[in-house]
C-alpha atoms as a PDB file:
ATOM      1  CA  UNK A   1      22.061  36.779 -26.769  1.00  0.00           C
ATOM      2  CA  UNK A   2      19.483  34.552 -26.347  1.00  0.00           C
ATOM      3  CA  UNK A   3      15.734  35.215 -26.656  1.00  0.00           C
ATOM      4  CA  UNK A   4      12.941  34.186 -24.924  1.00  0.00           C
ATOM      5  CA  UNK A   5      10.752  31.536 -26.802  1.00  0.00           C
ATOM      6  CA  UNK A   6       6.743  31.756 -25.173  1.00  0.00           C
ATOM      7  CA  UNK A   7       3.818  30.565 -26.096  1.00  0.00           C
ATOM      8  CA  UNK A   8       1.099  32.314 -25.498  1.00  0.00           C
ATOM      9  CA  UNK A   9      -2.209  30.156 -24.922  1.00  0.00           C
ATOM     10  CA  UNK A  10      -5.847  30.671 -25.612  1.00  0.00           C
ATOM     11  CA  UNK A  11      -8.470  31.211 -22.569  1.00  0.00           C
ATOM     12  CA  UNK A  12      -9.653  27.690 -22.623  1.00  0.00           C
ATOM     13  CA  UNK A  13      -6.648  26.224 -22.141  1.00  0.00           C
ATOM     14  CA  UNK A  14      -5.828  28.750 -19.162  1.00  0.00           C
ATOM     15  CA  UNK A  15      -8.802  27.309 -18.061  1.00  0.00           C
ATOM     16  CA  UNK A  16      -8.514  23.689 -18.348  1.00  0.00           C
ATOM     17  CA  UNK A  17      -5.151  24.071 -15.997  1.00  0.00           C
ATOM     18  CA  UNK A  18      -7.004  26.258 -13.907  1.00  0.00           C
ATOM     19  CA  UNK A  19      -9.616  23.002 -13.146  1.00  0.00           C
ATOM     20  CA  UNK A  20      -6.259  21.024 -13.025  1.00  0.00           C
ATOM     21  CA  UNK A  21      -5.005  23.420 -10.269  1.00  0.00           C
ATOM     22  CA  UNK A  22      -8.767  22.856  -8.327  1.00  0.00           C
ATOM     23  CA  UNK A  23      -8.939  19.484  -8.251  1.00  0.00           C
ATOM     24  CA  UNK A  24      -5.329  19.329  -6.373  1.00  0.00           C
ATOM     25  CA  UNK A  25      -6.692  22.110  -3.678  1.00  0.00           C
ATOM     26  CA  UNK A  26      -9.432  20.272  -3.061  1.00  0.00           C
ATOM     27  CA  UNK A  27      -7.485  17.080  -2.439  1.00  0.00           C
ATOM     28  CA  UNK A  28      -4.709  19.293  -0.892  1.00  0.00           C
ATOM     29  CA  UNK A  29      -6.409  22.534   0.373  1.00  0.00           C
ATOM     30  CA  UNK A  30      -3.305  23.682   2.715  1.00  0.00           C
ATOM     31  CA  UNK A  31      -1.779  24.345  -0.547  1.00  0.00           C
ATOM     32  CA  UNK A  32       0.959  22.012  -2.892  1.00  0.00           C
ATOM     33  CA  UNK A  33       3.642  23.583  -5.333  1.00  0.00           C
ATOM     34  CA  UNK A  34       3.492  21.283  -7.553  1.00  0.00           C
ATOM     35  CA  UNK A  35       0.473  20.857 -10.682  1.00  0.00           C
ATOM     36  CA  UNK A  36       0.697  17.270 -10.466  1.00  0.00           C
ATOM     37  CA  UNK A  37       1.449  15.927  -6.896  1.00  0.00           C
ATOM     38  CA  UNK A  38       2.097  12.078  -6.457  1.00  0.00           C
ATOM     39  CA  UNK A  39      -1.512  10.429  -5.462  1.00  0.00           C
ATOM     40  CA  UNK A  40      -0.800   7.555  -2.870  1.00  0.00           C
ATOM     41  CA  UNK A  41       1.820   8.363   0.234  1.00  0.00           C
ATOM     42  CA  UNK A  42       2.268  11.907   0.083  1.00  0.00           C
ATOM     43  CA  UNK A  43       0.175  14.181   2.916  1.00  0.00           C
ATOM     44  CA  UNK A  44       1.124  17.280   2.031  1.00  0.00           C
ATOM     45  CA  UNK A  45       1.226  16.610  -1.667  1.00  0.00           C
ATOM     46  CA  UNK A  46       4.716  18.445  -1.769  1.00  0.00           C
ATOM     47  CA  UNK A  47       6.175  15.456  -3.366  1.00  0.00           C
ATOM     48  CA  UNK A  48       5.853  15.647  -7.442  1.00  0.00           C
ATOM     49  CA  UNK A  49       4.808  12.589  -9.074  1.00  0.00           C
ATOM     50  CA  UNK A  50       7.688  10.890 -11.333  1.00  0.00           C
ATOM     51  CA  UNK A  51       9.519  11.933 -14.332  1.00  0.00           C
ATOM     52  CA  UNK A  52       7.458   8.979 -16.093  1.00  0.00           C
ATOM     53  CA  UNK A  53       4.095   9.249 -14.672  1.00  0.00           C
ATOM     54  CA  UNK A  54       4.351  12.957 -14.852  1.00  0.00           C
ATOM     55  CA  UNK A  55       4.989  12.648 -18.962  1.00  0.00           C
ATOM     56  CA  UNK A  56       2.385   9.845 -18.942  1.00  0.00           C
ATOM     57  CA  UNK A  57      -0.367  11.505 -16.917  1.00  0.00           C
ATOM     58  CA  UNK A  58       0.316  14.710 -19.076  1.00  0.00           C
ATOM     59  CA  UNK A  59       0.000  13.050 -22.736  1.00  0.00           C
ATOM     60  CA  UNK A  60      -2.954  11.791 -21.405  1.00  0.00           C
ATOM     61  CA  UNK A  61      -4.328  15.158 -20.383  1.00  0.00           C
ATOM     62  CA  UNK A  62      -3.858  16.941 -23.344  1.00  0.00           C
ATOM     63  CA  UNK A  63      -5.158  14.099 -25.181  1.00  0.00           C
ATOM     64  CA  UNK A  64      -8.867  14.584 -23.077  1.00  0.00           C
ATOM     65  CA  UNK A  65      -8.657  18.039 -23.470  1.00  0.00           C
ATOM     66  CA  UNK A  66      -8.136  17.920 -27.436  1.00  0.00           C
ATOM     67  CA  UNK A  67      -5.883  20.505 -27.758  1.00  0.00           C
ATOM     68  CA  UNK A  68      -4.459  20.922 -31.283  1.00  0.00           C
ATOM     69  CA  UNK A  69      -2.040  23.232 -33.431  1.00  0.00           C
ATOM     70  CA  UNK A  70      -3.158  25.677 -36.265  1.00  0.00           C
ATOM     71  CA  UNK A  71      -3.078  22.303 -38.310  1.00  0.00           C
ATOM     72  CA  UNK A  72      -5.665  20.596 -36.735  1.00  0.00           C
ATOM     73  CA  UNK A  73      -3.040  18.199 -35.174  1.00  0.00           C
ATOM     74  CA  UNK A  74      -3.063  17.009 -31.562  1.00  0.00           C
ATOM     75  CA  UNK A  75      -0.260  19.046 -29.337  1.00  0.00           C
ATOM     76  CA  UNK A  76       2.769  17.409 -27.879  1.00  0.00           C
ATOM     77  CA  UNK A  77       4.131  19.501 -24.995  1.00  0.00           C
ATOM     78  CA  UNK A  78       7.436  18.240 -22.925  1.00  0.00           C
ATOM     79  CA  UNK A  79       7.264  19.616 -18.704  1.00  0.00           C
ATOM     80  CA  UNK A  80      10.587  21.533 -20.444  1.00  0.00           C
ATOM     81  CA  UNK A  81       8.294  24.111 -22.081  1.00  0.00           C
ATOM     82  CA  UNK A  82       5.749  25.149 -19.436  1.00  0.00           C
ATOM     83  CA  UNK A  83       8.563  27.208 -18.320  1.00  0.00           C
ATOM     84  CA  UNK A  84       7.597  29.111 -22.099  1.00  0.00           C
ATOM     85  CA  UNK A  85       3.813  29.771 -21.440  1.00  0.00           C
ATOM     86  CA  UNK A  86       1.861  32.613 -20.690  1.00  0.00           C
ATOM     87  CA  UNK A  87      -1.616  33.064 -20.800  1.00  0.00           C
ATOM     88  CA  UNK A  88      -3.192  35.609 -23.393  1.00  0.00           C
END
């Protein structure tokens, strides 16, 4: 059997993708599924940006927003494990 692995995460975090999720209504206000829709030649921003930018863009993000393990040690999270968070 296998067994689910989440993460919970703290309210500031919730919040910081929460502002992430503003800024693309406001550039997209009809609505996109995606977190982080491709910037230049996409209307509707339905279209995600790439596997590389995506990884990019979000190593940069979590390096702004300082988030860090029970260590003290800056967090490394793949797109594989957002499927594995919840918020608290």
């Amino acid at each position: 059997m296998k067994r689910e692995a989440l993460v919970p995460i703290d309210e500031e975090l919730e919040h910081l993708i929460g502002r992430q999720q503003q800024a693309v209504r406001q550039r997209w206000p009809t609505g996109t599924p995606v977190l982080f829709p491709q910037p230049t030649a996409n209307p509707g921003g339905r279209t995600p940006v790439s596997d590389g930018t995506y990884r990019s863009a979000l190593d940069r993000w979590l390096e702004r927003c300082d988030i860090r393990d029970q260590h003290g040690r800056p967090v490394k999270i793949t797109p594989h494990q957002w499927r594995h968070i919840l918020s608290a």
